[in-house]
C-alpha atoms as a PDB file:
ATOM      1  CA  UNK A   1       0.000   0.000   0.000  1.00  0.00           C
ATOM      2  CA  UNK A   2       1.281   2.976  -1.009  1.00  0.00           C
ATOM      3  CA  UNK A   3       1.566   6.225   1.161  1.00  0.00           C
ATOM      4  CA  UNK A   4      -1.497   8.478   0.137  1.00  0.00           C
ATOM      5  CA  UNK A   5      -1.423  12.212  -0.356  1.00  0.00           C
ATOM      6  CA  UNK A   6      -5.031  14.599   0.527  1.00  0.00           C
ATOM      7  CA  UNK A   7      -6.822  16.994  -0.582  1.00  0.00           C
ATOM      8  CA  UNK A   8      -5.660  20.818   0.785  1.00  0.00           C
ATOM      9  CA  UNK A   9      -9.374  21.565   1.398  1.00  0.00           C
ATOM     10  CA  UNK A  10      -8.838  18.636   4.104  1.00  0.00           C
ATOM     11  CA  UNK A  11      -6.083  20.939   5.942  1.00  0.00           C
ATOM     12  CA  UNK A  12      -7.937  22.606   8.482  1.00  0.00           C
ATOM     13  CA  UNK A  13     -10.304  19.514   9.513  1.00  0.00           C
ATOM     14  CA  UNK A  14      -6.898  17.487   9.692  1.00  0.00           C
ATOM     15  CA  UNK A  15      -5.897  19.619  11.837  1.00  0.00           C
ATOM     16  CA  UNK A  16      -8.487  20.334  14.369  1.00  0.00           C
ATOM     17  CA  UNK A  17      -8.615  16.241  14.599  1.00  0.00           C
ATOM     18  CA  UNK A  18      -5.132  16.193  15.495  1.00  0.00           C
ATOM     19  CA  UNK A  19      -5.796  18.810  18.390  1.00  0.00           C
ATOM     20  CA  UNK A  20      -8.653  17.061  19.532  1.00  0.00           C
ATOM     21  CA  UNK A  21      -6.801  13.732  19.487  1.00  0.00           C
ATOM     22  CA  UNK A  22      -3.726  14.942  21.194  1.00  0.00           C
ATOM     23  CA  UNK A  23      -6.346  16.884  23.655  1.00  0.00           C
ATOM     24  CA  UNK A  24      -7.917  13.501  24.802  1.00  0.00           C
ATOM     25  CA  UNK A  25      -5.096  11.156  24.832  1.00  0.00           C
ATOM     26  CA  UNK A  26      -5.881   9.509  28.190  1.00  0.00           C
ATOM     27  CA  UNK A  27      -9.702   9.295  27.213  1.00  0.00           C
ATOM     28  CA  UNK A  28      -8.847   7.417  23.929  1.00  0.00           C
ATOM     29  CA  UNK A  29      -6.619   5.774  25.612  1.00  0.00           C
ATOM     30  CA  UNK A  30      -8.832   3.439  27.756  1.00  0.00           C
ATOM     31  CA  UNK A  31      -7.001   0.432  28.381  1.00  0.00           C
ATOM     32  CA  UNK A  32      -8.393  -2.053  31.101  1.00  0.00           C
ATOM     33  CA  UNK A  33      -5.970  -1.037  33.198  1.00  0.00           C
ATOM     34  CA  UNK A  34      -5.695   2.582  34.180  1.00  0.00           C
ATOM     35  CA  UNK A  35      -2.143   2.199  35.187  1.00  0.00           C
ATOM     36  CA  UNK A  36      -1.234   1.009  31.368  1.00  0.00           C
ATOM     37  CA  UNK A  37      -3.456   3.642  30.359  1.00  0.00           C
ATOM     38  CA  UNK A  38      -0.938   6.274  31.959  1.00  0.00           C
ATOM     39  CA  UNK A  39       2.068   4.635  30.457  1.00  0.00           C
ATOM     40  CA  UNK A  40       0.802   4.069  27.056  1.00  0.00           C
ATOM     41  CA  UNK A  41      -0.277   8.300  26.884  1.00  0.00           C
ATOM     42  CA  UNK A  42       3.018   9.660  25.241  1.00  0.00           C
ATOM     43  CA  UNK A  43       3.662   6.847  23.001  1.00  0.00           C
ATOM     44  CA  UNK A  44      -0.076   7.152  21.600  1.00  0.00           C
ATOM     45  CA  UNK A  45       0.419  10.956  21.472  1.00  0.00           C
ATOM     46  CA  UNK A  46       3.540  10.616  18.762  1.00  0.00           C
ATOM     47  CA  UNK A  47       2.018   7.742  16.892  1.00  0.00           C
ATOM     48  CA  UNK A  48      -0.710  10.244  16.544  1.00  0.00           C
ATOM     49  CA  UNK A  49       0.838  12.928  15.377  1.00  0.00           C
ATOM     50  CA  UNK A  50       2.841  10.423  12.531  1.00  0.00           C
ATOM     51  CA  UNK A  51      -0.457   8.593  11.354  1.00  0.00           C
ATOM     52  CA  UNK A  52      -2.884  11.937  11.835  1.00  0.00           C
ATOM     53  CA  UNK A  53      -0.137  13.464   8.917  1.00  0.00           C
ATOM     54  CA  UNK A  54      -1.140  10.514   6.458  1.00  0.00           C
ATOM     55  CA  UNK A  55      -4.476  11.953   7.240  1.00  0.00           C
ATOM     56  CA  UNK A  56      -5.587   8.299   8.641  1.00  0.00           C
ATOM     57  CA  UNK A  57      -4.703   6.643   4.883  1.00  0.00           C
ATOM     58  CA  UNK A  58      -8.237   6.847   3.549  1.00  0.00           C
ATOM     59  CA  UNK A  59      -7.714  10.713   1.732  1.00  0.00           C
ATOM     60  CA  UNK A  60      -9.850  13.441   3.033  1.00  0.00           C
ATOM     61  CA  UNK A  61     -13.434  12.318   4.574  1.00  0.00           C
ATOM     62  CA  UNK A  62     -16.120  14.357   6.164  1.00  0.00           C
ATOM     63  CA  UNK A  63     -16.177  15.013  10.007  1.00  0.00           C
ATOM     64  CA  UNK A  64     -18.814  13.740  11.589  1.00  0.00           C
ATOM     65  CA  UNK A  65     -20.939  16.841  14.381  1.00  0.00           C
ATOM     66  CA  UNK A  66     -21.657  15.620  16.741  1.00  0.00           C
ATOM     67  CA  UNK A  67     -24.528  16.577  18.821  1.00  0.00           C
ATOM     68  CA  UNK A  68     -24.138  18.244  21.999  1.00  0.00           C
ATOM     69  CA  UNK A  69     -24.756  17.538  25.485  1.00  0.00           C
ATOM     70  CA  UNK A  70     -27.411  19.916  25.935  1.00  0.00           C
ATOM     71  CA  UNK A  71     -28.973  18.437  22.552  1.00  0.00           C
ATOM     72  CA  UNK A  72     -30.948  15.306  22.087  1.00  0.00           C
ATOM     73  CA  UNK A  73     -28.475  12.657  21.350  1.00  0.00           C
ATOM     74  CA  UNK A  74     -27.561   8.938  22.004  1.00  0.00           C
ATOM     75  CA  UNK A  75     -24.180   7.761  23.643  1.00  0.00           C
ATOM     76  CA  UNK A  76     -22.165   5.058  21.222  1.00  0.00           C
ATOM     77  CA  UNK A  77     -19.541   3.462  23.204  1.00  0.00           C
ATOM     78  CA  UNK A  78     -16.635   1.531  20.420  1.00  0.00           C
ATOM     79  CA  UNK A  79     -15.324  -1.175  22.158  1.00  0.00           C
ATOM     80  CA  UNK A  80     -12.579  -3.096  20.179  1.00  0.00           C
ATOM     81  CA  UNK A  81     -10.863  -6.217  21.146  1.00  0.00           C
ATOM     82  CA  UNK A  82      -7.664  -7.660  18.308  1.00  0.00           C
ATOM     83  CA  UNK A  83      -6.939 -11.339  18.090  1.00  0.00           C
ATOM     84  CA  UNK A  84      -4.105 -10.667  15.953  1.00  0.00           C
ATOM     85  CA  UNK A  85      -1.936  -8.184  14.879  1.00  0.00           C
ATOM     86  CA  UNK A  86       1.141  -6.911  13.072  1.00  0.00           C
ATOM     87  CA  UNK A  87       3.030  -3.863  11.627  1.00  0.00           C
ATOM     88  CA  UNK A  88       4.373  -0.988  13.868  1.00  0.00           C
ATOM     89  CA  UNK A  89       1.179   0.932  14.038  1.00  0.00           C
ATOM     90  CA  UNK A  90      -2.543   0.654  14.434  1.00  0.00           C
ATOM     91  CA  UNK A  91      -4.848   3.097  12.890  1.00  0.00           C
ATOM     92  CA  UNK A  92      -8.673   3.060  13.417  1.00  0.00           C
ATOM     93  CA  UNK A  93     -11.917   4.675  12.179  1.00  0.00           C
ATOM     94  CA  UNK A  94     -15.399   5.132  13.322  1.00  0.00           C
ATOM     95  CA  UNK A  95     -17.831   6.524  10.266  1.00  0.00           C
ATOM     96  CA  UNK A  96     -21.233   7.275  11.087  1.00  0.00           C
ATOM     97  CA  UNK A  97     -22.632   7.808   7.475  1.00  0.00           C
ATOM     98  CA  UNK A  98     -19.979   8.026   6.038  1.00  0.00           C
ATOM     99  CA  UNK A  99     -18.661  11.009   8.247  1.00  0.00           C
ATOM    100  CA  UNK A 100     -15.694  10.263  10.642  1.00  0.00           C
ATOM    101  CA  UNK A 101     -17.075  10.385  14.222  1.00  0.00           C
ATOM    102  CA  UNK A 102     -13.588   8.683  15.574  1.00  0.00           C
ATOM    103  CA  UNK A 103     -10.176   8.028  14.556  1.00  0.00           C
ATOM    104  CA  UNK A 104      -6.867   7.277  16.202  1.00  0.00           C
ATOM    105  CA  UNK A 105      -3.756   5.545  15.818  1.00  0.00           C
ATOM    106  CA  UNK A 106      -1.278   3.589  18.512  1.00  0.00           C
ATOM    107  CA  UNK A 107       0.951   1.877  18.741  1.00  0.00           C
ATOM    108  CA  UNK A 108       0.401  -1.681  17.678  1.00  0.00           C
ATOM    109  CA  UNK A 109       1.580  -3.403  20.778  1.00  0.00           C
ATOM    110  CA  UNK A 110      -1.492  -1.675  22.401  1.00  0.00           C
ATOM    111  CA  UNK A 111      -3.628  -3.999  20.101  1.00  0.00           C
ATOM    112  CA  UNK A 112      -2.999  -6.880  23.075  1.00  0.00           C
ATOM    113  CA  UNK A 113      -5.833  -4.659  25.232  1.00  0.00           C
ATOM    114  CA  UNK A 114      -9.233  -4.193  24.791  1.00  0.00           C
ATOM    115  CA  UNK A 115      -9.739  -0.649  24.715  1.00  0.00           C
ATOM    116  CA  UNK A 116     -13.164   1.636  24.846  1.00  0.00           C
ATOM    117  CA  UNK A 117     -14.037   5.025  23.570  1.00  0.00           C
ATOM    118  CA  UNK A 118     -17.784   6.944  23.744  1.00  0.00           C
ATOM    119  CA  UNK A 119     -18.940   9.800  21.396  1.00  0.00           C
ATOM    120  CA  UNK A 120     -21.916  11.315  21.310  1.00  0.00           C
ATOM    121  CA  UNK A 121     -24.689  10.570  18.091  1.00  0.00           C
ATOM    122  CA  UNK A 122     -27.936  12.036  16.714  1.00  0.00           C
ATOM    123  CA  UNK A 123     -30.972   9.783  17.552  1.00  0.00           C
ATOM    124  CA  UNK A 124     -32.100   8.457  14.683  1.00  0.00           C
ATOM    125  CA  UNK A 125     -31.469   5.702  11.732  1.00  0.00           C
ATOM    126  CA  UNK A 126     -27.197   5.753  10.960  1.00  0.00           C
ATOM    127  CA  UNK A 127     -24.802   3.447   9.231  1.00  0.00           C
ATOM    128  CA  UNK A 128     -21.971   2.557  11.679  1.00  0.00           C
ATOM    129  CA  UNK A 129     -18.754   1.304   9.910  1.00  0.00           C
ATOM    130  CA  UNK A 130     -15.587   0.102  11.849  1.00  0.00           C
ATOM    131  CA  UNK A 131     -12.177  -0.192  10.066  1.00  0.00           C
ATOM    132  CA  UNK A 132      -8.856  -1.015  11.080  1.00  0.00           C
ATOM    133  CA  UNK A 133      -5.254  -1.468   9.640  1.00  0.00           C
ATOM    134  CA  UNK A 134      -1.883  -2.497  11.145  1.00  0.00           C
ATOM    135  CA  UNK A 135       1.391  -0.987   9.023  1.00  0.00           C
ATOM    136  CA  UNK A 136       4.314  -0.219   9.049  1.00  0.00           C
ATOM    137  CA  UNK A 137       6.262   2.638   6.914  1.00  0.00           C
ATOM    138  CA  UNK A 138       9.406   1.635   4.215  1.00  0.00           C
ATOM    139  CA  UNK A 139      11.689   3.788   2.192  1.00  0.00           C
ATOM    140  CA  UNK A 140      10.955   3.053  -1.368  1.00  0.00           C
ATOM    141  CA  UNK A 141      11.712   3.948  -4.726  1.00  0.00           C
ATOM    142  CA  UNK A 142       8.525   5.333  -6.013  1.00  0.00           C
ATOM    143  CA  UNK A 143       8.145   6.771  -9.783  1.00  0.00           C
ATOM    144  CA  UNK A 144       5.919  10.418  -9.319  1.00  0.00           C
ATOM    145  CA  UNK A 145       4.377  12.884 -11.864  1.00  0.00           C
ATOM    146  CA  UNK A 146       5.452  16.643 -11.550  1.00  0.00           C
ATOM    147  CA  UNK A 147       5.295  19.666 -13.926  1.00  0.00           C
ATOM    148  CA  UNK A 148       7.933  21.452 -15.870  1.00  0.00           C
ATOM    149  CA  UNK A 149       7.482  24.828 -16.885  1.00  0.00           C
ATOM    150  CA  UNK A 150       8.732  25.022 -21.004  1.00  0.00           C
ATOM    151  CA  UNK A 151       9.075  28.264 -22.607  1.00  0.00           C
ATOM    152  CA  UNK A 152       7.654  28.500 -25.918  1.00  0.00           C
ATOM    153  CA  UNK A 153       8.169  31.563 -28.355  1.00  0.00           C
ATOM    154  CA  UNK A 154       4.830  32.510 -29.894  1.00  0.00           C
ATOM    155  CA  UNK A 155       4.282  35.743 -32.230  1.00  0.00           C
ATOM    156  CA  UNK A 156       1.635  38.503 -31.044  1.00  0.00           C
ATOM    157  CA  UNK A 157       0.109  41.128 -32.678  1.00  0.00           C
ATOM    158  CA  UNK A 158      -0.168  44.424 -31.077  1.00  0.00           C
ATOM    159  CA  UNK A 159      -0.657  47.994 -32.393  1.00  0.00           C
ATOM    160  CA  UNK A 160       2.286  50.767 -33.542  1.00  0.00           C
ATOM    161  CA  UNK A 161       2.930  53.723 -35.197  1.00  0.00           C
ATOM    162  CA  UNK A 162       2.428  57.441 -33.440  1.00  0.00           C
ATOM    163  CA  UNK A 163       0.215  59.925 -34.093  1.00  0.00           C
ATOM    164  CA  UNK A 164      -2.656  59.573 -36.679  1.00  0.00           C
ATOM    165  CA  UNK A 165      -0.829  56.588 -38.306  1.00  0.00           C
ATOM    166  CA  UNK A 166      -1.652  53.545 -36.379  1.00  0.00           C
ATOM    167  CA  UNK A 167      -0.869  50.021 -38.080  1.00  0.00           C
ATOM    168  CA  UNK A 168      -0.766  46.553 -36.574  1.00  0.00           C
ATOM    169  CA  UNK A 169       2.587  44.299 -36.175  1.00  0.00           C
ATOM    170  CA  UNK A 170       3.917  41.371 -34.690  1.00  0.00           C
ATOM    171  CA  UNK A 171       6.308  40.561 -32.110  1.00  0.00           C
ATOM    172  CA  UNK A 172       7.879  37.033 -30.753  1.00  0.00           C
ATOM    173  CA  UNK A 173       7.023  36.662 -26.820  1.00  0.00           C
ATOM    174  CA  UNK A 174       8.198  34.197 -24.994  1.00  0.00           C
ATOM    175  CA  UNK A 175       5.323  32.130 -22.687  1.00  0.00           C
ATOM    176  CA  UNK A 176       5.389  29.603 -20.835  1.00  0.00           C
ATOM    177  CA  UNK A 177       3.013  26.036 -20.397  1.00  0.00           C
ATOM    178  CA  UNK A 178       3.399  22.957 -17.626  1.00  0.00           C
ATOM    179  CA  UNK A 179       4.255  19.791 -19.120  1.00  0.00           C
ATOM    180  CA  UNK A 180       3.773  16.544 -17.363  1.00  0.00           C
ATOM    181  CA  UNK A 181       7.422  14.728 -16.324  1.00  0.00           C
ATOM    182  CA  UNK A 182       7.904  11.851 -14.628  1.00  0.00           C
ATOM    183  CA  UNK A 183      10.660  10.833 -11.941  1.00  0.00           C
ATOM    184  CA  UNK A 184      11.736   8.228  -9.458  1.00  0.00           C
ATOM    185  CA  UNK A 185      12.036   9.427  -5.846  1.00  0.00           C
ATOM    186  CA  UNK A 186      12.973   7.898  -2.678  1.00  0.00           C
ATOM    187  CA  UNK A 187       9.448   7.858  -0.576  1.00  0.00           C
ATOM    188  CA  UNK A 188       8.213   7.040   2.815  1.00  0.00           C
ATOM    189  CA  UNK A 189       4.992   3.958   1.799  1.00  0.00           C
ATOM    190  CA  UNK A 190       3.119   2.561   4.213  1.00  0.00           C
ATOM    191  CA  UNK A 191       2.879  -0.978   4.064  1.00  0.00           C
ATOM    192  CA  UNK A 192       0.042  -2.868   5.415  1.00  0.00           C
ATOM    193  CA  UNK A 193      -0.030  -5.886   8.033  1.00  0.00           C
ATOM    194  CA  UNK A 194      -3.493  -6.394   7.891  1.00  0.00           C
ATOM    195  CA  UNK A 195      -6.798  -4.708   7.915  1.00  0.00           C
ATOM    196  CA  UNK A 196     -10.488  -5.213   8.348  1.00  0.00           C
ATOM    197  CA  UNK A 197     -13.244  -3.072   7.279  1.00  0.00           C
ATOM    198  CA  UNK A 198     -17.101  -4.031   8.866  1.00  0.00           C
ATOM    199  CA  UNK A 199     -20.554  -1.939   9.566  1.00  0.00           C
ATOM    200  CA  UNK A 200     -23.735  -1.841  10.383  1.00  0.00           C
ATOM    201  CA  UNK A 201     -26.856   0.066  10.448  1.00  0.00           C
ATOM    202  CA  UNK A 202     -29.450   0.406  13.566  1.00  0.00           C
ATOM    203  CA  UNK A 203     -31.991   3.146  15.092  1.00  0.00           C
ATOM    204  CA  UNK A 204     -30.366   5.320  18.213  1.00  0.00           C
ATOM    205  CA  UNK A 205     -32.419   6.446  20.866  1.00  0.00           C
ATOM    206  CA  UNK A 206     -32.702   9.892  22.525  1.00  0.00           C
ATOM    207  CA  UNK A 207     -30.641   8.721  25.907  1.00  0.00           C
ATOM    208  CA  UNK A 208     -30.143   6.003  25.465  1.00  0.00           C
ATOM    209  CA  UNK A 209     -26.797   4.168  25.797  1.00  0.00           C
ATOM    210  CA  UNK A 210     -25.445   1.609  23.005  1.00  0.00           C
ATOM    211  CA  UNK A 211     -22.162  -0.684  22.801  1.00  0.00           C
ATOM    212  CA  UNK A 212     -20.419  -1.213  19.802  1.00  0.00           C
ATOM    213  CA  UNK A 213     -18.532  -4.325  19.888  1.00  0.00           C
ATOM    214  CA  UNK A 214     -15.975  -4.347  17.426  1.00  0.00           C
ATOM    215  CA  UNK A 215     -13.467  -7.785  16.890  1.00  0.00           C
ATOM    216  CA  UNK A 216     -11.105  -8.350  15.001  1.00  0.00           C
ATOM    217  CA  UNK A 217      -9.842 -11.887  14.192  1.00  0.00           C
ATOM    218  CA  UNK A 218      -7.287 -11.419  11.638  1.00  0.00           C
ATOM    219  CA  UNK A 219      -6.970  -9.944   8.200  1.00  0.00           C
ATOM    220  CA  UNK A 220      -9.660  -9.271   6.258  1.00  0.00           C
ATOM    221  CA  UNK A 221     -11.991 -11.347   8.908  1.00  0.00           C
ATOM    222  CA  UNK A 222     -13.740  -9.111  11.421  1.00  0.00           C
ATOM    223  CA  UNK A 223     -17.282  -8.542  12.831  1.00  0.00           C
ATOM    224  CA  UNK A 224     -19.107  -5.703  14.563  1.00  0.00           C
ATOM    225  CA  UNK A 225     -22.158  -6.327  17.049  1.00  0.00           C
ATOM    226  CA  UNK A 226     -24.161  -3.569  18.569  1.00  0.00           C
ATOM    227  CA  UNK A 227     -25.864  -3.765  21.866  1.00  0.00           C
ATOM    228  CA  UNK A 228     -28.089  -1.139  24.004  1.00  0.00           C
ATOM    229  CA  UNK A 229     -26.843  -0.958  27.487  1.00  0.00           C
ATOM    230  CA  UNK A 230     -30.531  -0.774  29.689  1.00  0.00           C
ATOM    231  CA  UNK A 231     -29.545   0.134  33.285  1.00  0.00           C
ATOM    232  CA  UNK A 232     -30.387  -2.094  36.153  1.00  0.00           C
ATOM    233  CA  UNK A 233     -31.233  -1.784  39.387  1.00  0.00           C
ATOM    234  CA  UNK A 234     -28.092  -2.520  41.001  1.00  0.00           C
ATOM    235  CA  UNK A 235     -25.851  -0.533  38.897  1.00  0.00           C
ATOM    236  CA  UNK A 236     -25.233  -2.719  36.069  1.00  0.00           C
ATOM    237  CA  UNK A 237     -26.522  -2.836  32.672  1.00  0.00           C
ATOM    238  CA  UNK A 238     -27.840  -5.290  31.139  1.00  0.00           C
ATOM    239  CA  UNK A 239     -27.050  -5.606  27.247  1.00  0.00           C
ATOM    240  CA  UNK A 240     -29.992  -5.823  24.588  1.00  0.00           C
ATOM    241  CA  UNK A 241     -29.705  -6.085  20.808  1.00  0.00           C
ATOM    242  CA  UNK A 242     -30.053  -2.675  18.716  1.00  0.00           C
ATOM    243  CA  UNK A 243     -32.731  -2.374  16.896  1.00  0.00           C
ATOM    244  CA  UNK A 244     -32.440  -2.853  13.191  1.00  0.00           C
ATOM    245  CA  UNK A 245     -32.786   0.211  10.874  1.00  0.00           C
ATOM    246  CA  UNK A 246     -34.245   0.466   7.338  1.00  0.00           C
ATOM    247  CA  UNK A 247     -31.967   0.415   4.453  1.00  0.00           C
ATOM    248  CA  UNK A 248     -30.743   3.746   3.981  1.00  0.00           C
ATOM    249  CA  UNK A 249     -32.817   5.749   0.758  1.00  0.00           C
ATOM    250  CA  UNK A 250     -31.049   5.113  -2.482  1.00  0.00           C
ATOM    251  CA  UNK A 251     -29.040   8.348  -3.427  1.00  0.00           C
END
């Protein structure tokens, strides 16, 4: 897999995700234990920063807004366990309709623990789609396109003469047009270990609470289950499929 470029429209929302990531750090950094949580901050903070500037390897795609607090909304929890791994690092991506509503990256050795994030959705019918990929970066000699500006001499008219004599006449100017060259360059790719790309589509609830369960076995094998979380009366919750959604309308 080769190292993907992105759209400059994509700056600015590239980089308010990387403040927000590097903002919540120990939130998106839920481990089971709290104490690994601590340790595993700075190393998730620079494997951030390196993955964020491939602009999570999918090319620019819409943010997701997020309701908030004070609106009506639902509360998705992304809870992902990894049977396997690979690679160096591990990126990862929550779209909600297509929109990204999460994404990280960490180191892959953090795959090992199960790890749990919450955001905040609209209430109402959504297509929820999970992806993950494990990779590692390689200096390579890559062949690129770039532009050349050639001068060309082309003849003009314009008018001369003084006075009441006017005539026209020519003159050779020089312009200039970009013509496509190619080159081989040294390049930092990313190479992937493995990846898995799953969704699903349900109906949120105003308030209510749902788990996303996302697993992933192994390349190109992983599944997604979704849950509600109904509170108990001794604290608990007790877990409840979500409830199916239509087919989204045909576009």
């Amino acid at each position: 897999m080769h190292a993907r470029g992105y759209d400059r429209a994509c700056d600015s929302g590239v980089r308010r995700a990387s403040q927000r990531l590097l903002g919540h750090v120990p939130r998106m950094s839920a481990l089971v234990s709290s104490a690994e949580s601590r340790r595993a901050g700075v190393a998730l903070a620079l494997a951030a920063l390196v993955a964020l500037a491939l602009t999570l390897g999918s090319g620019c795609v819409p943010e997701y807004h997020a309701p908030r607090p004070e609106e009506p909304h639902a509360i998705v929890k992304l809870r992902r366990t990894y049977e396997a791994g690979g690679g160096t690092t591990l990126r990862e991506q929550l779209l909600v309709d297509g929109h990204s509503a999460y994404a990280a990256a960490s180191p892959a050795a953090l795959a090992g623990s199960a790890r749990i994030d919450s955001t905040l959705v609209w209430p109402t019918q959504a297509s929820y789609a999970f992806k993950s990929v494990f990779f590692h970066s390689e200096m390579r000699l890559v062949s690129e396109t770039y532009y050349e500006q050639v001068p060309t001499l082309e003849s003009e008219s314009y008018s001369c003469g003084s006075g009441t004599s006017y005539r026209s006449c020519t003159r050779m100017v020089t312009h200039y047009r970009s013509e496509p060259r190619q080159r081989t360059v040294m390049r930092s790719v990313e190479v992937s270990d493995g990846a898995c790309e799953t969704g699903m589509r349900f109906a949120a609830m105003v308030n209510h609470v749902y788990l996303l369960q996302y697993t992933y076995q192994d390349n190109s094998a992983c599944s997604l289950a979704c849950f509600e979380q109904v509170p108990q009366s001794d604290g608990t919750f007790e877990n409840r499929p979500c409830l199916v959604a239509l087919p989204p309308p045909p576009q």
